[in-house]
Structure formats: structure tokens, C-alpha cells
C-alpha atoms as a PDB file:
ATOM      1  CA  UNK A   1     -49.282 229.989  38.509  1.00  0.00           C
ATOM      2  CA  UNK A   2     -46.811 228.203  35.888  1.00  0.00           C
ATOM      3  CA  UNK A   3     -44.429 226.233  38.029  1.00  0.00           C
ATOM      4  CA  UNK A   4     -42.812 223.904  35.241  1.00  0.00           C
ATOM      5  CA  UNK A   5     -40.042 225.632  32.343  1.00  0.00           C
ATOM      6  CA  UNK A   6     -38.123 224.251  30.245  1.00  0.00           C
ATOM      7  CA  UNK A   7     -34.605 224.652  31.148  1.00  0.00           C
ATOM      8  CA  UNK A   8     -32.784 225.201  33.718  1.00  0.00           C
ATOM      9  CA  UNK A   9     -31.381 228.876  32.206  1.00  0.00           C
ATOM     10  CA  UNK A  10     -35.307 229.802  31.776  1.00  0.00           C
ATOM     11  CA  UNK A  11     -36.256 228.641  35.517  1.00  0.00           C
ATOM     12  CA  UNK A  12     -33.052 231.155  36.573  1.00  0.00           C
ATOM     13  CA  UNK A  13     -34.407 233.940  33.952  1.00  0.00           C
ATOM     14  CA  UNK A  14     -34.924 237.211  36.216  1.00  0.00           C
ATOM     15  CA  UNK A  15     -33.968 236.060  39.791  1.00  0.00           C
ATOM     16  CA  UNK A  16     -30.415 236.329  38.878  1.00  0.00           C
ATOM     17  CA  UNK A  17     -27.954 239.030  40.429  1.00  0.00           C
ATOM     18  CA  UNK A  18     -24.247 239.867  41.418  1.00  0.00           C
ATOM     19  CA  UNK A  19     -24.132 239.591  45.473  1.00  0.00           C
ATOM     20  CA  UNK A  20     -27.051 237.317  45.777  1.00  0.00           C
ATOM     21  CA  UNK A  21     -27.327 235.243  48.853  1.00  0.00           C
ATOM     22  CA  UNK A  22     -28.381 231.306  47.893  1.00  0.00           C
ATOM     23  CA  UNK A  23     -29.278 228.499  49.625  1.00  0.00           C
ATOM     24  CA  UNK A  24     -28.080 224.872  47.943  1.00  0.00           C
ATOM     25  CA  UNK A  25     -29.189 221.434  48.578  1.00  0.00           C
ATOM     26  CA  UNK A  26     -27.076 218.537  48.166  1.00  0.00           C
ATOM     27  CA  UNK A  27     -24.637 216.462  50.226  1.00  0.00           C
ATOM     28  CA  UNK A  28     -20.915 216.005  48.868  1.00  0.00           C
ATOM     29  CA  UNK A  29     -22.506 214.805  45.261  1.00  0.00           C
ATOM     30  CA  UNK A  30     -25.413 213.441  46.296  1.00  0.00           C
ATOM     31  CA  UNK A  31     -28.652 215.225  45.301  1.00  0.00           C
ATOM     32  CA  UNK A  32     -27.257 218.138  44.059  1.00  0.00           C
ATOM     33  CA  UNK A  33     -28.921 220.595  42.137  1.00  0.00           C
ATOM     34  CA  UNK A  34     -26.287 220.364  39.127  1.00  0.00           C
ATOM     35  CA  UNK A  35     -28.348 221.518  36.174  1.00  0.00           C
ATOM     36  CA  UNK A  36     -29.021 224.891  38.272  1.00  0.00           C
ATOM     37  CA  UNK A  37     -25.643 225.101  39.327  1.00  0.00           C
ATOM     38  CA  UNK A  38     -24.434 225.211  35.633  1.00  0.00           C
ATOM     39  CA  UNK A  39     -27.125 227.443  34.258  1.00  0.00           C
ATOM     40  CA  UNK A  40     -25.814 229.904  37.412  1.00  0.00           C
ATOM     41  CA  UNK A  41     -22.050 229.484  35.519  1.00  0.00           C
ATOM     42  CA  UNK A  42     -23.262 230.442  32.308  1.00  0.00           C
ATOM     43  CA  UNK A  43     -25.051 233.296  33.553  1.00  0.00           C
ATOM     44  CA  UNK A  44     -21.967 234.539  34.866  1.00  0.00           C
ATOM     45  CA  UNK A  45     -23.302 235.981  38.464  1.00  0.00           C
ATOM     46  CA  UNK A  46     -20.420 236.940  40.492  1.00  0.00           C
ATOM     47  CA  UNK A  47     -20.016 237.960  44.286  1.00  0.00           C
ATOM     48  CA  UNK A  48     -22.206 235.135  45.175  1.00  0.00           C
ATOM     49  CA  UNK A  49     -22.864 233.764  48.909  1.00  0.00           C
ATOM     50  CA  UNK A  50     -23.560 230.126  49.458  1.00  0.00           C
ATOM     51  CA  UNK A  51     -24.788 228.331  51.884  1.00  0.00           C
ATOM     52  CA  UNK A  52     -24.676 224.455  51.458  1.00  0.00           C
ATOM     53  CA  UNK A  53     -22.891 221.430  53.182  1.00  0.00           C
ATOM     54  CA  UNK A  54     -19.884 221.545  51.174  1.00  0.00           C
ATOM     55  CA  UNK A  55     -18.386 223.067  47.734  1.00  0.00           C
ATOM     56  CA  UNK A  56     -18.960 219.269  45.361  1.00  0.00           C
ATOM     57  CA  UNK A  57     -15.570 218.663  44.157  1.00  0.00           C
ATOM     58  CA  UNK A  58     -12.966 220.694  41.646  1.00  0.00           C
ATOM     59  CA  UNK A  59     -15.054 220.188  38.702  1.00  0.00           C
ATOM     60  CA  UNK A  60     -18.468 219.235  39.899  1.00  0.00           C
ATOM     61  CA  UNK A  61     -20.997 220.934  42.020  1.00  0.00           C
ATOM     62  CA  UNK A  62     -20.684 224.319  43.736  1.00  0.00           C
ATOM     63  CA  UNK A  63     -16.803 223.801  42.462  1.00  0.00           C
ATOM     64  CA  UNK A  64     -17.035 224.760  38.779  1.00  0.00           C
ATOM     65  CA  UNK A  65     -18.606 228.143  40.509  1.00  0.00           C
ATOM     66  CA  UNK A  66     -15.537 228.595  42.424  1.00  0.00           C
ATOM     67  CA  UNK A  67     -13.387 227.936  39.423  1.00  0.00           C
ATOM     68  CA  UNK A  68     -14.699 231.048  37.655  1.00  0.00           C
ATOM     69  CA  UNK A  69     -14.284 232.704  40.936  1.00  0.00           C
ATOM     70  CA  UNK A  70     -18.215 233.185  41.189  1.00  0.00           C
ATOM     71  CA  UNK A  71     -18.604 232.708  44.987  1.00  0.00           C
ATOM     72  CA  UNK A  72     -17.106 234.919  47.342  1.00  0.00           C
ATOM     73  CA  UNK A  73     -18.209 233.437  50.239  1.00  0.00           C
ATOM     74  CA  UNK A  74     -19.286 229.862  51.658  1.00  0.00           C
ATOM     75  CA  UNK A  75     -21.143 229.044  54.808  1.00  0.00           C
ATOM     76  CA  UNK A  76     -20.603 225.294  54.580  1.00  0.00           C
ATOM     77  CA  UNK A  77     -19.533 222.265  56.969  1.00  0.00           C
ATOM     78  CA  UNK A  78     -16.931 220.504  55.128  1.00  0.00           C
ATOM     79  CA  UNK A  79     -13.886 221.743  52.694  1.00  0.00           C
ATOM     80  CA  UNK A  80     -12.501 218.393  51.864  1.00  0.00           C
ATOM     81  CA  UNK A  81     -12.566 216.949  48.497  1.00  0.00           C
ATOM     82  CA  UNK A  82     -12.262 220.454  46.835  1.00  0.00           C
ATOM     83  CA  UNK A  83      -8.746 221.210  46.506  1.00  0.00           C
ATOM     84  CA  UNK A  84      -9.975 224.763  44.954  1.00  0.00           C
ATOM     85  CA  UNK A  85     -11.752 225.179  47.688  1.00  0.00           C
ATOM     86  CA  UNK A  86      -9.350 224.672  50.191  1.00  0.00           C
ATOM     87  CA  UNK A  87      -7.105 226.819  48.326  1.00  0.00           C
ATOM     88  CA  UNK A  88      -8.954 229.566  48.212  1.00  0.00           C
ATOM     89  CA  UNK A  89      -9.658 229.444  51.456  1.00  0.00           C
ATOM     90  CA  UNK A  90      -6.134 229.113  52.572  1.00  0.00           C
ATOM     91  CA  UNK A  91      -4.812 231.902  50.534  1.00  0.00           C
ATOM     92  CA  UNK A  92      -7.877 234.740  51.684  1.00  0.00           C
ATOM     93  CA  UNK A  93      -9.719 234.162  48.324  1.00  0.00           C
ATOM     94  CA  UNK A  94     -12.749 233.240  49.770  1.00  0.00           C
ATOM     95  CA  UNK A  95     -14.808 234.021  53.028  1.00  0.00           C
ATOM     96  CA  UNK A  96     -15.874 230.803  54.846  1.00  0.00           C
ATOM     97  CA  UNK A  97     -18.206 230.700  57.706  1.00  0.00           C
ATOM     98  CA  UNK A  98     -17.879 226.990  59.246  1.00  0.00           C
ATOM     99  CA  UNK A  99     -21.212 225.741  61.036  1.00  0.00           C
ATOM    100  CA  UNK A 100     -21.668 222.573  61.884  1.00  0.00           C
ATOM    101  CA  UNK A 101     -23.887 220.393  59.762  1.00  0.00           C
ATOM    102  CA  UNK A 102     -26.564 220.012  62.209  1.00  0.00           C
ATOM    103  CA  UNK A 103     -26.196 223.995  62.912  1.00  0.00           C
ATOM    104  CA  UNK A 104     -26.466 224.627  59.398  1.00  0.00           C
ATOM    105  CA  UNK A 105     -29.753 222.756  58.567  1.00  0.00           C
ATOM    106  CA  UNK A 106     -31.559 224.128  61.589  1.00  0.00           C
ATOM    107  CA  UNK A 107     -30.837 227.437  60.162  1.00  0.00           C
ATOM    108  CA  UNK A 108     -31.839 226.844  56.982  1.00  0.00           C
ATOM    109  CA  UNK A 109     -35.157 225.205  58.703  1.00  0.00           C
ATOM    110  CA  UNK A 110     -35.545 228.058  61.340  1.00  0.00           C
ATOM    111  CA  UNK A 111     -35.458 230.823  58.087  1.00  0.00           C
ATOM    112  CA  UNK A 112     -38.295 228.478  56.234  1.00  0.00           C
ATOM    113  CA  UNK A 113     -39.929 228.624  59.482  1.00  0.00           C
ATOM    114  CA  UNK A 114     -40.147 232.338  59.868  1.00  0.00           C
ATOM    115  CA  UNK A 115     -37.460 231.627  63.160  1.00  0.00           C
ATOM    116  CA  UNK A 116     -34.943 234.320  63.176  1.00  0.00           C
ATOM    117  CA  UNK A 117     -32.804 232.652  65.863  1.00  0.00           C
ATOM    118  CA  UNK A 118     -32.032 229.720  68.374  1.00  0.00           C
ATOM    119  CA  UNK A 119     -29.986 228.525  70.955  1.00  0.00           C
ATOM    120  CA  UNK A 120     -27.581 225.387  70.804  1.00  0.00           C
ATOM    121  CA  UNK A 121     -24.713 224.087  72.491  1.00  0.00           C
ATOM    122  CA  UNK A 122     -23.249 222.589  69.605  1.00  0.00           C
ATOM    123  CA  UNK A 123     -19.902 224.707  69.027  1.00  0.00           C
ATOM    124  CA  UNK A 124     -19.984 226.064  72.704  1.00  0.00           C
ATOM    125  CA  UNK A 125     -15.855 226.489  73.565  1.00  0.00           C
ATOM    126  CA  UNK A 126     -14.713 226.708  69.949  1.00  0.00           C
ATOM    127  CA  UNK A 127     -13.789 229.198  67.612  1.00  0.00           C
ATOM    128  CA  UNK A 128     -17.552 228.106  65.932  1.00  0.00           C
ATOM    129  CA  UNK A 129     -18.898 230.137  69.398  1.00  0.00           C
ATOM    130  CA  UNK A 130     -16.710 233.454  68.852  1.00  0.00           C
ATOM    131  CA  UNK A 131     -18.828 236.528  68.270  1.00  0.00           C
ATOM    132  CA  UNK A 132     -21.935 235.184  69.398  1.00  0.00           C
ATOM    133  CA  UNK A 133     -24.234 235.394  71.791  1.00  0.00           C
ATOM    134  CA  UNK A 134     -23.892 232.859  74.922  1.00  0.00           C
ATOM    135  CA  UNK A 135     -26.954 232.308  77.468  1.00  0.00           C
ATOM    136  CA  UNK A 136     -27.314 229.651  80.046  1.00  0.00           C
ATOM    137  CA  UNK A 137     -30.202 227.630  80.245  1.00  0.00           C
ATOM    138  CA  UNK A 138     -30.558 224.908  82.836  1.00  0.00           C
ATOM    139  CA  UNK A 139     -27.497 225.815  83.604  1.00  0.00           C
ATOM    140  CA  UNK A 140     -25.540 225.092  80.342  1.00  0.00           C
ATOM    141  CA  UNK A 141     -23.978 227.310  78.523  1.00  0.00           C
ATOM    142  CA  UNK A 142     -25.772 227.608  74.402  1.00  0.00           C
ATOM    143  CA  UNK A 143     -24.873 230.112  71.721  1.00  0.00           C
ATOM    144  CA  UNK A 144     -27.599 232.023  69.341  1.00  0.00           C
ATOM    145  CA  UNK A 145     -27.457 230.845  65.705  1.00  0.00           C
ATOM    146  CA  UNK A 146     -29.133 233.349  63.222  1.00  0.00           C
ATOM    147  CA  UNK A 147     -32.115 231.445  60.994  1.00  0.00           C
ATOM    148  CA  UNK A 148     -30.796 231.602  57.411  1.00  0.00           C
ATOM    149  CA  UNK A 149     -32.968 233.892  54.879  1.00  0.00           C
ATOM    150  CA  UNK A 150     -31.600 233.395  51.350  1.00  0.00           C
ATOM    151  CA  UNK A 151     -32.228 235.125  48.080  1.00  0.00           C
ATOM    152  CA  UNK A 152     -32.709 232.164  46.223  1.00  0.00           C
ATOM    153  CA  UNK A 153     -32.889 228.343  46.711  1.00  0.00           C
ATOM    154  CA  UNK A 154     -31.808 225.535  44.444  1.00  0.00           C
ATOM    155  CA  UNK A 155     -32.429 222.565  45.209  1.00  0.00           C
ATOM    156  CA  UNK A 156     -32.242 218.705  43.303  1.00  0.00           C
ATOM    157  CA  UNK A 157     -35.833 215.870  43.874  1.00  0.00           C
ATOM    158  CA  UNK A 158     -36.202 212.960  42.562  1.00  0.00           C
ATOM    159  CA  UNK A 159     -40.118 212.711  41.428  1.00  0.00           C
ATOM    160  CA  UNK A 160     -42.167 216.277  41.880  1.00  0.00           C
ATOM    161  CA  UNK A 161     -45.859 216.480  40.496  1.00  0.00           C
ATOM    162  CA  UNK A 162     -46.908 219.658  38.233  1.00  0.00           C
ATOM    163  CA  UNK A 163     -47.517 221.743  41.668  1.00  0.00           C
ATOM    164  CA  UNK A 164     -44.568 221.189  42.849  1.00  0.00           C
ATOM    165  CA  UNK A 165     -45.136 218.550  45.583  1.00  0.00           C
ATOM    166  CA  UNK A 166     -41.323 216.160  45.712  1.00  0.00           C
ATOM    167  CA  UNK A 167     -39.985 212.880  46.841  1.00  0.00           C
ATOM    168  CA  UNK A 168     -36.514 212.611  47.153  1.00  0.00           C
ATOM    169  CA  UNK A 169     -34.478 209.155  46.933  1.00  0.00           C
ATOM    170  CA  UNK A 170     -33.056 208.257  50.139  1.00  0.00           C
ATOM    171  CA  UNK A 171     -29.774 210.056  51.140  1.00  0.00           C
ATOM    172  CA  UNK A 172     -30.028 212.200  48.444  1.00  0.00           C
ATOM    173  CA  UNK A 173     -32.838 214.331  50.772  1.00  0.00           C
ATOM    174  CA  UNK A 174     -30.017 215.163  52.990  1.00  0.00           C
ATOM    175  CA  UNK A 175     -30.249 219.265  53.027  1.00  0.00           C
ATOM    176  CA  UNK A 176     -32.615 219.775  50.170  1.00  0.00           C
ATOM    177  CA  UNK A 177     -35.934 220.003  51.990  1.00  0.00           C
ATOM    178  CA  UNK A 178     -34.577 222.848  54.923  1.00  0.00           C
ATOM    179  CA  UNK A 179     -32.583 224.381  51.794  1.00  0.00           C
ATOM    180  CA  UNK A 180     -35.568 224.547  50.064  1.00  0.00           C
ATOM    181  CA  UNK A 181     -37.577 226.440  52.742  1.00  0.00           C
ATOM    182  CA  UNK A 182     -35.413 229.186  53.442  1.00  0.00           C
ATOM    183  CA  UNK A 183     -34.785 230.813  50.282  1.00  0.00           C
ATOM    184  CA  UNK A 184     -37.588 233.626  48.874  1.00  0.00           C
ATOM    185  CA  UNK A 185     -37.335 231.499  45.527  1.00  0.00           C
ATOM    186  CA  UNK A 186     -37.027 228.388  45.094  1.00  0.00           C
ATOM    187  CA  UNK A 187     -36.333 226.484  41.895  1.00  0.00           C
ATOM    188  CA  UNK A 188     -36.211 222.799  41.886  1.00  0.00           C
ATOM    189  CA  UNK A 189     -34.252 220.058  39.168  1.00  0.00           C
ATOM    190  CA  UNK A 190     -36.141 216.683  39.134  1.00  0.00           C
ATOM    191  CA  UNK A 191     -35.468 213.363  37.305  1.00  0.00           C
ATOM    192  CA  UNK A 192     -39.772 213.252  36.763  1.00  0.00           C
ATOM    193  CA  UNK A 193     -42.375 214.705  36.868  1.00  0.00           C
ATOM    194  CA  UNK A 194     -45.801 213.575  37.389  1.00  0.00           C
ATOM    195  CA  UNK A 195     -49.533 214.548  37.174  1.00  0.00           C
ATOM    196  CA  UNK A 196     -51.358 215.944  40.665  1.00  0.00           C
ATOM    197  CA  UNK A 197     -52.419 213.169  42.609  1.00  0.00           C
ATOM    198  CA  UNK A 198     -50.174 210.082  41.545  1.00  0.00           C
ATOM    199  CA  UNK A 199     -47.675 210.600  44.690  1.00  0.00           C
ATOM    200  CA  UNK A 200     -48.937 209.366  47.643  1.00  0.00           C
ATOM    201  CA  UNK A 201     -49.622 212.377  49.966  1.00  0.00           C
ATOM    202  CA  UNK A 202     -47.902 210.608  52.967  1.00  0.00           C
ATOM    203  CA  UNK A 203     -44.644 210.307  50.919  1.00  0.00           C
ATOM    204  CA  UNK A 204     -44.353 213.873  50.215  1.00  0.00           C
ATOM    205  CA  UNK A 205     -41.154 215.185  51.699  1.00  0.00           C
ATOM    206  CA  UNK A 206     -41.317 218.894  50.638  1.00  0.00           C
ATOM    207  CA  UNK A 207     -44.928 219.954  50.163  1.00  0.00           C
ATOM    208  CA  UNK A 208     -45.298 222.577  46.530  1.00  0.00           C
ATOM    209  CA  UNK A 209     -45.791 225.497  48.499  1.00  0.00           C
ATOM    210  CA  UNK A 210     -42.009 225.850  49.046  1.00  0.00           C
ATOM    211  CA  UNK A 211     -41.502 225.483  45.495  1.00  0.00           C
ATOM    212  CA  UNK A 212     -42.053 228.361  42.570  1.00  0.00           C
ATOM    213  CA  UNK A 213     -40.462 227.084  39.444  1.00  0.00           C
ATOM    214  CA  UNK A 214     -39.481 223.328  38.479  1.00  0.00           C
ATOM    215  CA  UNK A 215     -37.595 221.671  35.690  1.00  0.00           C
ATOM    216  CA  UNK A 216     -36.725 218.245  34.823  1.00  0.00           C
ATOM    217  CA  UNK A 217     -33.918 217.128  32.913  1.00  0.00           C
ATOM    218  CA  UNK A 218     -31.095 214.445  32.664  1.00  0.00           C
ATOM    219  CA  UNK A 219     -28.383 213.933  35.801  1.00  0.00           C
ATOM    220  CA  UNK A 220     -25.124 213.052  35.946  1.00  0.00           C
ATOM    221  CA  UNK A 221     -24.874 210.372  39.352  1.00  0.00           C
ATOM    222  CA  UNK A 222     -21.261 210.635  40.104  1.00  0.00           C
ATOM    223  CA  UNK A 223     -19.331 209.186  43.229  1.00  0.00           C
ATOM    224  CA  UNK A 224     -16.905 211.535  45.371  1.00  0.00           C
ATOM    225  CA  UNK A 225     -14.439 208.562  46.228  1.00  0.00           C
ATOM    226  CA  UNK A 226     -15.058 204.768  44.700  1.00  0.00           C
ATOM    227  CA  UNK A 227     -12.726 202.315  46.742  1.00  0.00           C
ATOM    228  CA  UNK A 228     -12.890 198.543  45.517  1.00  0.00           C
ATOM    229  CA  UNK A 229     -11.170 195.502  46.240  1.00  0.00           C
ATOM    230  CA  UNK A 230      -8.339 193.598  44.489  1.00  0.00           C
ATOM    231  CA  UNK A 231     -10.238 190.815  42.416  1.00  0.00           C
ATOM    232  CA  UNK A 232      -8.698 187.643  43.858  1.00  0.00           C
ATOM    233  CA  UNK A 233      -7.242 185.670  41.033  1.00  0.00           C
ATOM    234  CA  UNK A 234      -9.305 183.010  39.668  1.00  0.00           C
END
């Protein structure tokens, strides 16, 4: 089965469509899958549903999506840093569906999984628990929390092998690996990729059965907020 192609527009070709429902890795900036989010731009797929941490920022990330008024609805964590975001939001633009960020992973882990739902008592009393089902347990009070089952995942690694076997750098695995499970395709970005056998199997972080098509190509590392020091005068 060919896993590698050689952009990110030909790893999209035929899995593209208005109303899809995708799953995104990637935490503020860090480890997102940027190439794939740009290819989805040029495509021009509207009425999309995303569910990742957070939107990037106004002109970076899930945000140049929302600037062509791609997405019409996030199920994210955080809004900050995105003033498009927030203004969509704030005006009825946009569906949002908060979860929190540990809620959010463990649904995107319970859908790889084949889990259709758990109980948690993260959000229990808040306007997170409206709507949903409560159940005591022990007796505590938990809510259900629906496994997420996307369309489509897209997700950033930094070193994959041909099948599809990936390493990510440090914080930059944040949600990639449960992103990466739950969608019915998954296409991966990588910074290299390498021949079967030269990763060590016990560094693997996302094993290549989660992953149909890969790409590498050149990223952009920015930083969300950079806060430095006066230099003291010499």
C-alpha cells in the first residue's frame, strides 16, 4: 500500500469534502500539521468541523481556515490568541463546543480505541455538564463524554519511516498521537523520513497502522508569545 506522496495537496487528493468532520493535532503552534492545513485552504472545503486544542493564531494554524470562513464549527479547549476566533465566536459565526483538554484527548483516544463513550467528573457542575448524561459511581457524580469518530485526521511527526511508524519531538506530541487514532484517514506531515527499521521500535510513539498517507516537507517553527528581558547596559 503506497503510504508516502509528494505533497501535501496530493496526500488530501479524494478525501476532501464540504461538511467533513476532522480531527487536528497540534498544541497552540506546536506540532501542528501546517502544510495540511494549507493544502485544506487551497482546496477550498467549507462547512468544516474541527476538533483540536485550539484554533493556532489569526494567521497561522487552524486560523487562516477561519479567515476564509472554512470552519463552521470548533470543538476545542482554548480560544485565546485568535482574535478571529474569538470573534466569531462572540458574534454567532461559529459553533464552539468547549471540552476540557484532558476531555478532549480521551475522546479522541476512546474513538481510536473503538470506545464510544466514558464517564468523568471533569466538568461535573458547569455549563461543560449541560445536556449530558450524569451517573454516580462510588458515589460521585460523572458525566458521559461521546468517543470522537472523525472523517479525517491530520496530524504533524517529527521522524516517520516509509510505513508510517513516527516519533514526535517532545511537546510537540501533545494531541497528535490520540488525534491521529480517531480519524478514518489519517494523513501525516513529517520533517524526515526514514527507511523500515532505523527507529528504534521502543521509541515509536504512534505505531503505522494509524497512518494511511505521509508527506514530508519544510516547517515553519513559530512561537505564539516570545517575552525577553531588557539587556542590561554594558
Amino acid at each position: 500500500m503506497k503510504k508516502i506522496y509528494g505533497s501535501a495537496s496530493e496526500a488530501l487528493d479524494g478525501l476532501l469534502h464540504d461538511g467533513m468532520f476532522i480531527a487536528a493535532g497540534g498544541f497552540g503552534l506546536c506540532g501542528i500539521p501546517e502544510l495540511l492545513l494549507q493544502a485544506i485552504k487551497e482546496a477550498g472545503t467549507k462547512d468544516l468541523t474541527f476538533a483540536s486544542n485550539n484554533a493556532g493564531v489569526d494567521e497561522f494554524g487552524i486560523g487562516i481556515l477561519l479567515q476564509t470562513r472554512q470552519v463552521k464549527k470548533m470543538i476545542s479547549s482554548y480560544v485565546g490568541e485568535n482574535a478571529e476566533f474569538m470573534r466569531q465566536y462572540l458574534s454567532g459565526e461559529l459553533e464552539l463546543e468547549f471540552n476540557p483538554q484532558g476531555t478532549l484527548a480521551e475522546r479522541m483516544r476512546a474513538g481510536g480505541c473503538g470506545i464510544p463513550g466514558f464517564y468523568t467528573r471533569t466538568g461535573v457542575g458547569t455549563q461543560i455538564a449541560e445536556g449530558k448524561e450524569h451517573k454516580e459511581f462510588h458515589g460521585q457524580t460523572y458525566i458521559m463524554e461521546h468517543g470522537i469518530f472523525a472523517d479525517l485526521s491530520i496530524v504533524k511527526a517529527w521522524k516517520a519511516d516509509t510505513t508510517g511508524n513516527a516519533i514526535f519531538r517532545k511537546t510537540a506530541r501533545n494531541f497528535n498521537p490520540p488525534a491521529a487514532m480517531c480519524g478514518k484517514i489519517c494523513v501525516m506531515e513529517v520533517e524526515e523520513i526514514v527507511e523500515p527499521g532505523e527507529l528504534d521500535p521502543d521509541h515509536i510513539h504512534l505505531p503505522g497502522i494509524y497512518v494511511h498517507r505521509l508527506i514530508q516537507g519544510e516547517h515553519e517553527k513559530r512561537i505564539e508569545q516570545r517575552t525577553t528581558r531588557q539587556r542590561e547596559e554594558a
